[in-house]
C-alpha atoms as a PDB file:
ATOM      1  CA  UNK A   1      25.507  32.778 -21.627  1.00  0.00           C
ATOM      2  CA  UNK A   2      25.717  30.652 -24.542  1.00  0.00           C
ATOM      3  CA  UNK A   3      28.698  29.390 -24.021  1.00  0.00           C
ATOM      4  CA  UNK A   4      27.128  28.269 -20.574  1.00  0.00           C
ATOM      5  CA  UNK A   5      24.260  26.755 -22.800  1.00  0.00           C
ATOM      6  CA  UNK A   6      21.805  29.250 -22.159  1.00  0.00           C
ATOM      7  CA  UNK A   7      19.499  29.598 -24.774  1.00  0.00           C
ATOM      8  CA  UNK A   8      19.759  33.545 -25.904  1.00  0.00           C
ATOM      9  CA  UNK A   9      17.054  34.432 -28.074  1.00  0.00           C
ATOM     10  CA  UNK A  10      13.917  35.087 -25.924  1.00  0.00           C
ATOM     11  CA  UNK A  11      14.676  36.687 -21.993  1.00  0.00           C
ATOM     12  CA  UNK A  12      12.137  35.534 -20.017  1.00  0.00           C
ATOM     13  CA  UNK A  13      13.266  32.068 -21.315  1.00  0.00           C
ATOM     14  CA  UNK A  14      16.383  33.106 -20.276  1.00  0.00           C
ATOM     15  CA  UNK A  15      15.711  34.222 -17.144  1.00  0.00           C
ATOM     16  CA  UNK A  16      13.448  31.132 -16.217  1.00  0.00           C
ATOM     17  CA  UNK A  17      16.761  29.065 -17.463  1.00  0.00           C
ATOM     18  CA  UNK A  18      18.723  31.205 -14.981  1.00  0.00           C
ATOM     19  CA  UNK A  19      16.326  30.875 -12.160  1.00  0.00           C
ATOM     20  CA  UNK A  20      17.081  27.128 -12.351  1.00  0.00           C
ATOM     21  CA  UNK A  21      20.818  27.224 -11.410  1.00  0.00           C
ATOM     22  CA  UNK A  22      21.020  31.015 -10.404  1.00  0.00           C
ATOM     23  CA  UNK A  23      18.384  31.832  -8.384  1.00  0.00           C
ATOM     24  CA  UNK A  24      20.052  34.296  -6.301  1.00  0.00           C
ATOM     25  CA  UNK A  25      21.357  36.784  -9.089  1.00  0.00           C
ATOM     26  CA  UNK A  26      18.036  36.310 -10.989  1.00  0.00           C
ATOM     27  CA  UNK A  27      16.795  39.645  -9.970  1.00  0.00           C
ATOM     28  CA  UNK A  28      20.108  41.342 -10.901  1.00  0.00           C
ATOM     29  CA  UNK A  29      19.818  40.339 -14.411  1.00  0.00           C
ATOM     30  CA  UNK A  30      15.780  41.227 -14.351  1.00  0.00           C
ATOM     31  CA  UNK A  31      16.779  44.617 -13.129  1.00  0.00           C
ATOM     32  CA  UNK A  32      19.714  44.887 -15.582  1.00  0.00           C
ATOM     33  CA  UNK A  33      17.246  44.146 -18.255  1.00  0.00           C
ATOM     34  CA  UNK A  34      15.200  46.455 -17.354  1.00  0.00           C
ATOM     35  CA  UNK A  35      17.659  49.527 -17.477  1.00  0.00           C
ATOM     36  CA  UNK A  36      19.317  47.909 -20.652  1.00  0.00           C
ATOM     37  CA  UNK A  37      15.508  48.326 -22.077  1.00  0.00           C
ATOM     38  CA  UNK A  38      15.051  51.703 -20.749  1.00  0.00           C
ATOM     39  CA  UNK A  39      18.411  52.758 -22.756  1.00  0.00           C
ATOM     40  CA  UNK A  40      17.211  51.859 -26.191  1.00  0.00           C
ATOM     41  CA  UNK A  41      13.750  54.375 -25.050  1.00  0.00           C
ATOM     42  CA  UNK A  42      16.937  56.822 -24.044  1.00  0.00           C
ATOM     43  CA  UNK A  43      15.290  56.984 -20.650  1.00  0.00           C
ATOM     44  CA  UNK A  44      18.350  56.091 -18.671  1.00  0.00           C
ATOM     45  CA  UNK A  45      20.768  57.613 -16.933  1.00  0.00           C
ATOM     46  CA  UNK A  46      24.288  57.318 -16.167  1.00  0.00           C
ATOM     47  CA  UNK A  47      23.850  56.038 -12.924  1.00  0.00           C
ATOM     48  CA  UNK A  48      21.483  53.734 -14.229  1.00  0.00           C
ATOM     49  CA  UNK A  49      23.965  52.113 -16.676  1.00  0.00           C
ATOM     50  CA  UNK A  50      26.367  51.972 -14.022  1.00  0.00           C
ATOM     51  CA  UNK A  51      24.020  49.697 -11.943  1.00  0.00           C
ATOM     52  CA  UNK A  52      23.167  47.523 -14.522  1.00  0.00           C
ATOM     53  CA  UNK A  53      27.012  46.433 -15.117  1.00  0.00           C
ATOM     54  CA  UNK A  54      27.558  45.896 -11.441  1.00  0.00           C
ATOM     55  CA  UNK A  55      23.898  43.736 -11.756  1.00  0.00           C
ATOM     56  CA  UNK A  56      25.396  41.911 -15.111  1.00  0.00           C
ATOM     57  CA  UNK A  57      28.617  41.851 -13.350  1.00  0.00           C
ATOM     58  CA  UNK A  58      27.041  39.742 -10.489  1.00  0.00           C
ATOM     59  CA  UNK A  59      25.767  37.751 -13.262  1.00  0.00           C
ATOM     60  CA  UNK A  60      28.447  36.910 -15.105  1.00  0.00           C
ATOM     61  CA  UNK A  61      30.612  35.893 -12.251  1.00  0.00           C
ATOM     62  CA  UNK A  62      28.014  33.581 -11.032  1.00  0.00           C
ATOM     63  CA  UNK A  63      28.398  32.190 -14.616  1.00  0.00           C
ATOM     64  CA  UNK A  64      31.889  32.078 -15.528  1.00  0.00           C
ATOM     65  CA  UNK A  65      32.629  30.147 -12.185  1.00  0.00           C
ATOM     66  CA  UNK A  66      29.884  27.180 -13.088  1.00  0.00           C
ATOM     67  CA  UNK A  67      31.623  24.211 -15.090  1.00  0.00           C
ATOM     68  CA  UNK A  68      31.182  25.064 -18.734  1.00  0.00           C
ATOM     69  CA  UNK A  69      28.215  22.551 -20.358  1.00  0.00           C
ATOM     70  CA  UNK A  70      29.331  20.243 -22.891  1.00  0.00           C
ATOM     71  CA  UNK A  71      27.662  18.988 -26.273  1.00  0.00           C
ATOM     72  CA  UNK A  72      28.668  15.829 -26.899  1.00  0.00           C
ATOM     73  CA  UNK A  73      27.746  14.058 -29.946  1.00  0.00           C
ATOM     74  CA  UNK A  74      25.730  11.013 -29.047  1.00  0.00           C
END
């Protein structure tokens, strides 16, 4: 997401970024999150971190197919 010049320190920053450019996959990636939290509780399953790769997947295509940003110098 960086690389995309997403800012990746704070999600809901994040996600707000996304919402911008991404609307459509922005609830993947909230739901994602959501598992990906539930994990480090050890309250997910499996089939739950199964679901939140194919929900990051969506995300990540959506990404790698949008021109990378540049920072040029000024």
């Amino acid at each position: 997401m960086s690389k995309r010049g997403y800012p990746v320190s704070d999600f809901e920053q994040r996600a707000a970024d996304i919402s911008v450019d991404h609307p459509l996959v922005l609830e993947n990636y909230r739901t994602a999150h959501g598992i990906a939290l539930r994990q480090t509780l050890g309250k997910a399953t499996t089939e739950d971190l199964r679901q939140a790769m194919v929900h990051y997947r969506t995300l990540f295509e959506e990404l790698v197919n949008e021109p990378a940003v540049t920072n040029a110098a000024s």
